[in-house]
C-alpha atoms as a PDB file:
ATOM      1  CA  UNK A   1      11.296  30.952 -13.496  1.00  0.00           C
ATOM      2  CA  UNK A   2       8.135  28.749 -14.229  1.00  0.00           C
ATOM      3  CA  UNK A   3       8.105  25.379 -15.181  1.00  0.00           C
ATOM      4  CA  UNK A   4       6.659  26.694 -18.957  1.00  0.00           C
ATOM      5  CA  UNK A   5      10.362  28.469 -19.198  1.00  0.00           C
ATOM      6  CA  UNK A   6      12.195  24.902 -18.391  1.00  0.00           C
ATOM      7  CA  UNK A   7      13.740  22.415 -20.475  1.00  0.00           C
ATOM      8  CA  UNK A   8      10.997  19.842 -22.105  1.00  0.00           C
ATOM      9  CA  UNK A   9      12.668  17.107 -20.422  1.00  0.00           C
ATOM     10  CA  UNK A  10      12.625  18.685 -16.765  1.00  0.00           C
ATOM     11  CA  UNK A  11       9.096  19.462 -16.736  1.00  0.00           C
ATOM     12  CA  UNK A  12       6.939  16.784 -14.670  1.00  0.00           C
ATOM     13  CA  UNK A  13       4.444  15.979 -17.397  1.00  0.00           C
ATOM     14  CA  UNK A  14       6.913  15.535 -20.409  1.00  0.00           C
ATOM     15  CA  UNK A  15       8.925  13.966 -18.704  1.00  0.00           C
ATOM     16  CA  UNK A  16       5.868  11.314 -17.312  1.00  0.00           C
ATOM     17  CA  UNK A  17       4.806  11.112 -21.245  1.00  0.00           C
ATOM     18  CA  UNK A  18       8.399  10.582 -22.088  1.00  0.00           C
ATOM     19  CA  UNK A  19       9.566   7.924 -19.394  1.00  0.00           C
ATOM     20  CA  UNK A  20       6.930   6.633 -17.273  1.00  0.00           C
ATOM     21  CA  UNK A  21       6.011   7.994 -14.201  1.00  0.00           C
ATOM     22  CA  UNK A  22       8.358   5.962 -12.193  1.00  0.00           C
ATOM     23  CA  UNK A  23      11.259   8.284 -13.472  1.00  0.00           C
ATOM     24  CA  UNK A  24       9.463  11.533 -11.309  1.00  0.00           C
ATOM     25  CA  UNK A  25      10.195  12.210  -7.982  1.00  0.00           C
ATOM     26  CA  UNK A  26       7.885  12.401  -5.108  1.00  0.00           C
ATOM     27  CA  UNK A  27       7.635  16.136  -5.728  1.00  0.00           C
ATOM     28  CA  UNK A  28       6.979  15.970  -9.361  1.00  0.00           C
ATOM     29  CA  UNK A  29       4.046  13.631  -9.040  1.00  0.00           C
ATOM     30  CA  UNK A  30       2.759  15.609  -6.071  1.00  0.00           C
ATOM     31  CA  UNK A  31       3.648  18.843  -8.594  1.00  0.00           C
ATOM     32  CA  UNK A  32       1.127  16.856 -11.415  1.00  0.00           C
ATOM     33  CA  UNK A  33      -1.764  16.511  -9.246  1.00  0.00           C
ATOM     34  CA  UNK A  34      -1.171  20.287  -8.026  1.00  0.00           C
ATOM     35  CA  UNK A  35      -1.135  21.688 -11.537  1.00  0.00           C
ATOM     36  CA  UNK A  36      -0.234  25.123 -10.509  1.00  0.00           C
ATOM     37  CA  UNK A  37       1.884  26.633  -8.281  1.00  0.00           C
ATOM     38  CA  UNK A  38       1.099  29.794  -5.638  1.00  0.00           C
ATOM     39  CA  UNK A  39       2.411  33.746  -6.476  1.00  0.00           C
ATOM     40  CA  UNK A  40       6.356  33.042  -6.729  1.00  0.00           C
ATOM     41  CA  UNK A  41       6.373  29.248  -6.805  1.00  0.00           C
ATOM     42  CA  UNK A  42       6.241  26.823  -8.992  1.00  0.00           C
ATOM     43  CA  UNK A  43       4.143  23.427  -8.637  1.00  0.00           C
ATOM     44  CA  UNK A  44       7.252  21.720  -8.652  1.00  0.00           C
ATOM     45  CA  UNK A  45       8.347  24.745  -5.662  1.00  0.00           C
ATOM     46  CA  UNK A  46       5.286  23.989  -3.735  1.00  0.00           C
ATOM     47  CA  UNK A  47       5.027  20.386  -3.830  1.00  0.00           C
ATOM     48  CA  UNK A  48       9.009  20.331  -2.461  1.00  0.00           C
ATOM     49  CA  UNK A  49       7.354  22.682   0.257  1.00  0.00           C
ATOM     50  CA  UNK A  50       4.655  20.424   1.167  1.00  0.00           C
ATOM     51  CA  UNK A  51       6.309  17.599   1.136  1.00  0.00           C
ATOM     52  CA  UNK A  52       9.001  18.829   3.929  1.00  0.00           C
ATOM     53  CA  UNK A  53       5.956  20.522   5.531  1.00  0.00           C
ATOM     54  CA  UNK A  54       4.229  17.453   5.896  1.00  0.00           C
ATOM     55  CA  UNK A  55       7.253  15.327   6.521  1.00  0.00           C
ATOM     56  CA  UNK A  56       6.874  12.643   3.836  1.00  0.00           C
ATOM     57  CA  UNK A  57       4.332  12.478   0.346  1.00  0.00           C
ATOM     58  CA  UNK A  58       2.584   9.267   2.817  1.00  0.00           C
ATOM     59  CA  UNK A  59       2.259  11.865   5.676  1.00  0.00           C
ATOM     60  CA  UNK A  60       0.396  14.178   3.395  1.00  0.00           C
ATOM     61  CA  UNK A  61      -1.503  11.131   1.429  1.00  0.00           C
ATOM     62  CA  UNK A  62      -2.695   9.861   5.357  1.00  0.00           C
ATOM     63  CA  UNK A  63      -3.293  13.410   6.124  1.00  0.00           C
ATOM     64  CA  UNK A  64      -7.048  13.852   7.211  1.00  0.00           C
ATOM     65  CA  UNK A  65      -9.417  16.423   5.577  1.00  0.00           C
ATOM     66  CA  UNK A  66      -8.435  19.420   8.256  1.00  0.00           C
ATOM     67  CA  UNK A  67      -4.831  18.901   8.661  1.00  0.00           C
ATOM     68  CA  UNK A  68      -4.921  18.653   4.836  1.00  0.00           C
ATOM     69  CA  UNK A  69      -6.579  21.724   3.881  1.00  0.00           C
ATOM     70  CA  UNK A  70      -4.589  23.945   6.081  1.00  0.00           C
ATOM     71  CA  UNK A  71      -1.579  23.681   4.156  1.00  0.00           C
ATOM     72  CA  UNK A  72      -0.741  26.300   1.777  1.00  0.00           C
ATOM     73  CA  UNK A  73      -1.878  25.573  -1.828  1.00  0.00           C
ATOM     74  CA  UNK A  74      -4.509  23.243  -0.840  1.00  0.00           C
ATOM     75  CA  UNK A  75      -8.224  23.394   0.351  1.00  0.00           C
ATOM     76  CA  UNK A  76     -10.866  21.114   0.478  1.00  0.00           C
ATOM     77  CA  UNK A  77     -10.956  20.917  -3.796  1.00  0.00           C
ATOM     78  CA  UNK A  78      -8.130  19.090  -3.638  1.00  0.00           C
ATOM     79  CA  UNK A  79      -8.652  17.024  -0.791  1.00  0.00           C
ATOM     80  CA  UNK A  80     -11.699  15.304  -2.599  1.00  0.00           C
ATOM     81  CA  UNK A  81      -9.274  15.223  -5.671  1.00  0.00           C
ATOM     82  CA  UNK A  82      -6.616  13.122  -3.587  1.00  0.00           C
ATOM     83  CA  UNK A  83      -9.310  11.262  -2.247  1.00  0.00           C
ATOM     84  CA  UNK A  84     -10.688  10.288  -5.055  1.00  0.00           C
ATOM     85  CA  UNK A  85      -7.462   9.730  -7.180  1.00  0.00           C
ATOM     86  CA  UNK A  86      -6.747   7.255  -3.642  1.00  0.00           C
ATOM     87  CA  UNK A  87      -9.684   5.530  -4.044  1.00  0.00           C
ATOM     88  CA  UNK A  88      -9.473   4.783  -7.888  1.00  0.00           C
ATOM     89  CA  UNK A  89      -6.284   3.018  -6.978  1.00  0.00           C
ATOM     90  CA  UNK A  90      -7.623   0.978  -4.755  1.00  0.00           C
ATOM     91  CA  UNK A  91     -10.189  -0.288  -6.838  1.00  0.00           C
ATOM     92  CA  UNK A  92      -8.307  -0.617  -9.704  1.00  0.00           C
ATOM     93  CA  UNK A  93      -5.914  -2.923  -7.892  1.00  0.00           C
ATOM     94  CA  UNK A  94      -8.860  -4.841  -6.520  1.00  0.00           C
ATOM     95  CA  UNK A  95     -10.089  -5.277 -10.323  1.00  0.00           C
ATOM     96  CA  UNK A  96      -7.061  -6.733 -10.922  1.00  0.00           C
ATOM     97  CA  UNK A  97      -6.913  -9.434  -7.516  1.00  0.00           C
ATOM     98  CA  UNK A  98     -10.902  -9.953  -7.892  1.00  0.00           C
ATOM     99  CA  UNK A  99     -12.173 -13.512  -7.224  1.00  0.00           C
ATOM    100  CA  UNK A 100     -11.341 -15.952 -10.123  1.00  0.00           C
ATOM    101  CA  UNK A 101      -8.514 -13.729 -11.417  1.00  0.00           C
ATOM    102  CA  UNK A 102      -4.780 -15.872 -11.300  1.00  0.00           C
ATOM    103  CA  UNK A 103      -1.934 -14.721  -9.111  1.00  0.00           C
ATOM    104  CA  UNK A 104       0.538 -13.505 -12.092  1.00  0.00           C
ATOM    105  CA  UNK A 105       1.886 -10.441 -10.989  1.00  0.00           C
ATOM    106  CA  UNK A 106       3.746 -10.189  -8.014  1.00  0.00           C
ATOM    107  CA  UNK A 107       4.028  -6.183  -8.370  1.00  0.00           C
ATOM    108  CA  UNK A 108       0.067  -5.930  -8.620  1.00  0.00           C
ATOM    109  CA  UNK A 109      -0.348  -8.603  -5.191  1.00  0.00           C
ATOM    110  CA  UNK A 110       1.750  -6.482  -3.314  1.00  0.00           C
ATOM    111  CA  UNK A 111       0.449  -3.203  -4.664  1.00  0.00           C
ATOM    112  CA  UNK A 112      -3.001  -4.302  -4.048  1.00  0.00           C
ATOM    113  CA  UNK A 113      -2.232  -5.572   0.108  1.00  0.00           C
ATOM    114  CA  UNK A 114      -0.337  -2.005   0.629  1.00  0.00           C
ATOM    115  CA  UNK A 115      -3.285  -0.358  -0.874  1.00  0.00           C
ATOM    116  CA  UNK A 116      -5.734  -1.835   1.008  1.00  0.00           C
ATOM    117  CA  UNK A 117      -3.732  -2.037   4.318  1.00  0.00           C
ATOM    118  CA  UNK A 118      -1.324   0.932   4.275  1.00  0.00           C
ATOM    119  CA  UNK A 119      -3.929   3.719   5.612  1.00  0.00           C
ATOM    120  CA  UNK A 120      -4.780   2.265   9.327  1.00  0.00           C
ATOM    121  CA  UNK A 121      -3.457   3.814  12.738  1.00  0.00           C
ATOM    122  CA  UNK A 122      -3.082   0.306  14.034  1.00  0.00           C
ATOM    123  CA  UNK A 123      -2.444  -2.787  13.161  1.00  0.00           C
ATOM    124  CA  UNK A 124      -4.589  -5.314  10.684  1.00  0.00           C
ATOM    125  CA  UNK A 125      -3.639  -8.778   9.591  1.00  0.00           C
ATOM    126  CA  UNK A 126      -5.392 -10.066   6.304  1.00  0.00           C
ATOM    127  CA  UNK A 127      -5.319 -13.080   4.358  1.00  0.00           C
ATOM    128  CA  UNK A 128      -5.830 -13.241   0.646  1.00  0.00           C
ATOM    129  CA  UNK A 129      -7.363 -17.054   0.327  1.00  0.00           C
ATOM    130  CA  UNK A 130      -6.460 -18.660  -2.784  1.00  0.00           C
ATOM    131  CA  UNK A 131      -7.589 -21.774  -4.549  1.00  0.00           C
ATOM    132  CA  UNK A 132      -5.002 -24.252  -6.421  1.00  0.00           C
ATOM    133  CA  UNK A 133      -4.709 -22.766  -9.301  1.00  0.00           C
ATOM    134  CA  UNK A 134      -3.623 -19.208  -7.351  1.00  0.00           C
ATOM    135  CA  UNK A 135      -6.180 -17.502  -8.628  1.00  0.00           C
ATOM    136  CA  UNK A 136      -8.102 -15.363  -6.070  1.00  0.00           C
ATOM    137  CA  UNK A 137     -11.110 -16.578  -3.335  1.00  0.00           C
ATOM    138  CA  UNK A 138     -11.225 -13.672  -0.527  1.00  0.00           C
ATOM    139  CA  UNK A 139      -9.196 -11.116   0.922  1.00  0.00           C
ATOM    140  CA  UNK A 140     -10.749 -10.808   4.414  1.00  0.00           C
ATOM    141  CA  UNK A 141      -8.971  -8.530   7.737  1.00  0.00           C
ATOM    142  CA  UNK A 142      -8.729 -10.939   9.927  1.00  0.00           C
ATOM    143  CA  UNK A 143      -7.512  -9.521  13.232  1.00  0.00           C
ATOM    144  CA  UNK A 144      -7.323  -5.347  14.253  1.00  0.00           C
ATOM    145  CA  UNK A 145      -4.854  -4.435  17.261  1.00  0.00           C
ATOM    146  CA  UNK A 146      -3.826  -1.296  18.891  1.00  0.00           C
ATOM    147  CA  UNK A 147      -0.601   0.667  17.009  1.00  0.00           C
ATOM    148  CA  UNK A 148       1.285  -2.376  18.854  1.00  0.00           C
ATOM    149  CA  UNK A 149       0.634  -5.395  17.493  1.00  0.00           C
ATOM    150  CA  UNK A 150      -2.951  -7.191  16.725  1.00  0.00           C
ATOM    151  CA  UNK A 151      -3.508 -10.746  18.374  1.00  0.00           C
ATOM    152  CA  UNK A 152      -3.440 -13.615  15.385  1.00  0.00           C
ATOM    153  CA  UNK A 153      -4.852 -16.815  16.335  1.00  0.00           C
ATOM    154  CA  UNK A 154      -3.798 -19.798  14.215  1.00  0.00           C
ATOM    155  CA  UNK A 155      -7.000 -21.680  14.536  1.00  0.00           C
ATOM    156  CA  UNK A 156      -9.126 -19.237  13.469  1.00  0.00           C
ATOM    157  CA  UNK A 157      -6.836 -18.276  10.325  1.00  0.00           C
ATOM    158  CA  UNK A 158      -7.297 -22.389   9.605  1.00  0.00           C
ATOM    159  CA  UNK A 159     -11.017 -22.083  10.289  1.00  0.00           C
ATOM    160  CA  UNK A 160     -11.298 -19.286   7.925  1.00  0.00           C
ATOM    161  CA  UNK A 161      -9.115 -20.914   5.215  1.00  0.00           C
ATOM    162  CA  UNK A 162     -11.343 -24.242   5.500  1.00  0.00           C
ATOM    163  CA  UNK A 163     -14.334 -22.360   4.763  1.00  0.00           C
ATOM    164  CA  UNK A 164     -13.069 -20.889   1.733  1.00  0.00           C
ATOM    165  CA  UNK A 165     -11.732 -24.076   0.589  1.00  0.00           C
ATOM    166  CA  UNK A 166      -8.892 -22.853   0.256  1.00  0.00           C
ATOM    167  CA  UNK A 167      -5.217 -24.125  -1.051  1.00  0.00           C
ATOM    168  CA  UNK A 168      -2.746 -21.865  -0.986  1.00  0.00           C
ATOM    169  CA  UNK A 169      -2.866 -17.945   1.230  1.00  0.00           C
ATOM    170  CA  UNK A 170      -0.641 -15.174   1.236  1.00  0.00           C
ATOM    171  CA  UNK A 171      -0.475 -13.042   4.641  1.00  0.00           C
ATOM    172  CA  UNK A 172      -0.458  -9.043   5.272  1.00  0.00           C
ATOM    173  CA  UNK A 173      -0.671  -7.000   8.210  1.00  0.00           C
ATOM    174  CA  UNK A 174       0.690  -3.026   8.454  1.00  0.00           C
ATOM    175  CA  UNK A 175       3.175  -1.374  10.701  1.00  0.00           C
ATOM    176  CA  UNK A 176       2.009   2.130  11.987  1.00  0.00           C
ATOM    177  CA  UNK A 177       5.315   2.621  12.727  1.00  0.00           C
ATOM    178  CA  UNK A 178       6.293   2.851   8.555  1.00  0.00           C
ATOM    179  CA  UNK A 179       8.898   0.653   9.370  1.00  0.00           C
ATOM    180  CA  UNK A 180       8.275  -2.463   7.218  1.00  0.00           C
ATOM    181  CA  UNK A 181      10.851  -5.086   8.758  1.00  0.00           C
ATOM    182  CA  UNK A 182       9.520  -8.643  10.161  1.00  0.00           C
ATOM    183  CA  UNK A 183       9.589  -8.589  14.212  1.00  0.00           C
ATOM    184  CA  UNK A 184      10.358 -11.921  16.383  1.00  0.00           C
ATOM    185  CA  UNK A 185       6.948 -11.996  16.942  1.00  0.00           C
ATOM    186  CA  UNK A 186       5.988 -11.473  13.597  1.00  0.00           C
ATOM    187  CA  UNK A 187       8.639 -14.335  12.622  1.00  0.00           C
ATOM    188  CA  UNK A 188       7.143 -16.660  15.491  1.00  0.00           C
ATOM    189  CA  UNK A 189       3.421 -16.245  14.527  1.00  0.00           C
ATOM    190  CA  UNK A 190       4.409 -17.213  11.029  1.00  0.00           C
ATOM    191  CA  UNK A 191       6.101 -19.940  11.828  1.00  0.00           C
ATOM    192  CA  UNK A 192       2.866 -20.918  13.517  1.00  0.00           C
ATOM    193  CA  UNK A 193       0.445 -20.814  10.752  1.00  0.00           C
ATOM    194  CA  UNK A 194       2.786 -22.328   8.822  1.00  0.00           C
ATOM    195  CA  UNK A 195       2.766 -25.637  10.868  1.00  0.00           C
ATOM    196  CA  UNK A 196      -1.525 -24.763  11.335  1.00  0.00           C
ATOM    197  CA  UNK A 197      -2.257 -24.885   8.029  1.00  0.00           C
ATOM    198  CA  UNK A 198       0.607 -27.682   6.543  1.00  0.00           C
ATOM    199  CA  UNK A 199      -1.942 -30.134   8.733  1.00  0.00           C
ATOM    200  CA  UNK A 200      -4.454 -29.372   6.156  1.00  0.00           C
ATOM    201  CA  UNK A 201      -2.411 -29.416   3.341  1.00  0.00           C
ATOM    202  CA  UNK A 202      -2.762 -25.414   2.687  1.00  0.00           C
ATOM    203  CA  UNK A 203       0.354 -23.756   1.792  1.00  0.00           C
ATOM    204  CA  UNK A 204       1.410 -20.562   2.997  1.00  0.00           C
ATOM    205  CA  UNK A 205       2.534 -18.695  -0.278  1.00  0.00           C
ATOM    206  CA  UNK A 206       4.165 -15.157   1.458  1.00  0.00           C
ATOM    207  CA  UNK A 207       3.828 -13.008   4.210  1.00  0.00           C
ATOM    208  CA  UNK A 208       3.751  -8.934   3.559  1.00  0.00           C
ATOM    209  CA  UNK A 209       4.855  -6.442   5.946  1.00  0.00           C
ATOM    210  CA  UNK A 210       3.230  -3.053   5.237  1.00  0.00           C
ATOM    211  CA  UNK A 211       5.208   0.203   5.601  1.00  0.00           C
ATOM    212  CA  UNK A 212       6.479   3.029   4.173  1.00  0.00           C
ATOM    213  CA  UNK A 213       7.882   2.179   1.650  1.00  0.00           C
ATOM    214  CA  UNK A 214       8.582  -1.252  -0.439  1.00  0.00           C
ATOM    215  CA  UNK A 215       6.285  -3.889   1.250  1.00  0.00           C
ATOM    216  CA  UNK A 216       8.555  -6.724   2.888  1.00  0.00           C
ATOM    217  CA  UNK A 217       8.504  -9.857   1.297  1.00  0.00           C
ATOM    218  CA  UNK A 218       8.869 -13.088   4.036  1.00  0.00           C
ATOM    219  CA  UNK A 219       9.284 -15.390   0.691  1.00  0.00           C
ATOM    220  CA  UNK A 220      12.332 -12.656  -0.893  1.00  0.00           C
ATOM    221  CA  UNK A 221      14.102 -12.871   2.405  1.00  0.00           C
ATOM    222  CA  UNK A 222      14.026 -17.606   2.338  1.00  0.00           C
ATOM    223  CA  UNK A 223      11.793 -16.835   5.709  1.00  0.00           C
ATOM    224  CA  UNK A 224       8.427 -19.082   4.050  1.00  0.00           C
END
């Protein structure tokens, strides 16, 4: 049966137009991009395909161009679609965090840092500098490590923050792993930019872990 032959309210796009595109599942988004199926599958059939193929819809978004193109239903059309659909994100996001813009979404900060961060092999610390009204200086990548960690130096974070002039910041760095929980060592280094920058009088607003899936929050867990 094709999706044309199902309910309104099962179909991917109706049901997007009717609830938001939150309501879908990985494999109806994945179905929407798709648009069509292959001979005796549905989008909706192929995308579920894919996605266990592929082992997760991040796995297939991180995919590169050959590893992509290989799988069945896709080609190098679609690969510069998902690309470019990737890319649009990011600079939406960055429309919304540019410099001058106030901090008043939460949802669109962390969006924005998993965005920008999620896509590396190893590890990358940023900072998003920040003057004292919250509204946005710089985002710069501070520090880029091997898939095990990436060497943060207080006084160059303080150096950094000092040249932007800088009131408040708000940390990120990415887990390769996918696994978006707060190590000791991720704890400790906090703890020590924390006490860098109070000498200066620069507050340290949250720290974002990068992962799979929901970005963890070091000010939602009473750790800032």
């Amino acid at each position: 049966m094709g999706i044309k032959d199902w309910a309104e309210e099962d179909r991917p796009r109706e049901k997007l137009l009717q609830r938001g595109s939150g309501a879908l599942t990985d494999a109806e988004l994945l179905a929407i991009f798709l648009r069509t199926g292959t001979p005796g599958k549905s989008a909706v059939d192929l995308a579920r395909e894919l996605l266990n193929d592929f082992g997760s819809l991040k796995a297939l978004l991180d995919a590169d161009r050959q590893r992509f193109c290989r799988a069945n239903g896709l080609g190098d059309a679609k690969y510069a679609q998902m690309q470019a659909v990737m890319e649009m994100a990011r600079r939406h996001f960055k429309e919304v965090l540019q410099r001058g813009n106030a901090l008043t979404s939460p949802e669109a900060t962390r969006a924005y840092l998993s965005a920008q961060l999620r896509g590396y092999s190893y590890e990358v610390f940023a900072c998003l500098f920040l003057d004292n009204q919250h509204r946005v200086i710089q985002l710069e990548e501070l520090f880029k490590g091997t898939i095990d960690g990436a060497a943060v130096y207080p006084r160059e974070v303080a150096k950094k923050a000092l040249h932007h002039n800088a009131a408040a910041v708000i940390f990120a760095h990415n887990h390769p792993s996918g696994i978006a929980e707060p190590s000791q060592a991720d704890r400790q280094i906090t703890d020590k930019l924390k006490q860098a920058l109070s000498l200066f009088d620069i507050r340290v607003l949250d720290h974002f872990i990068i992962g799979d899936g929901m970005p963890y929050s070091f000010a939602e867990h009473g750790l800032i």
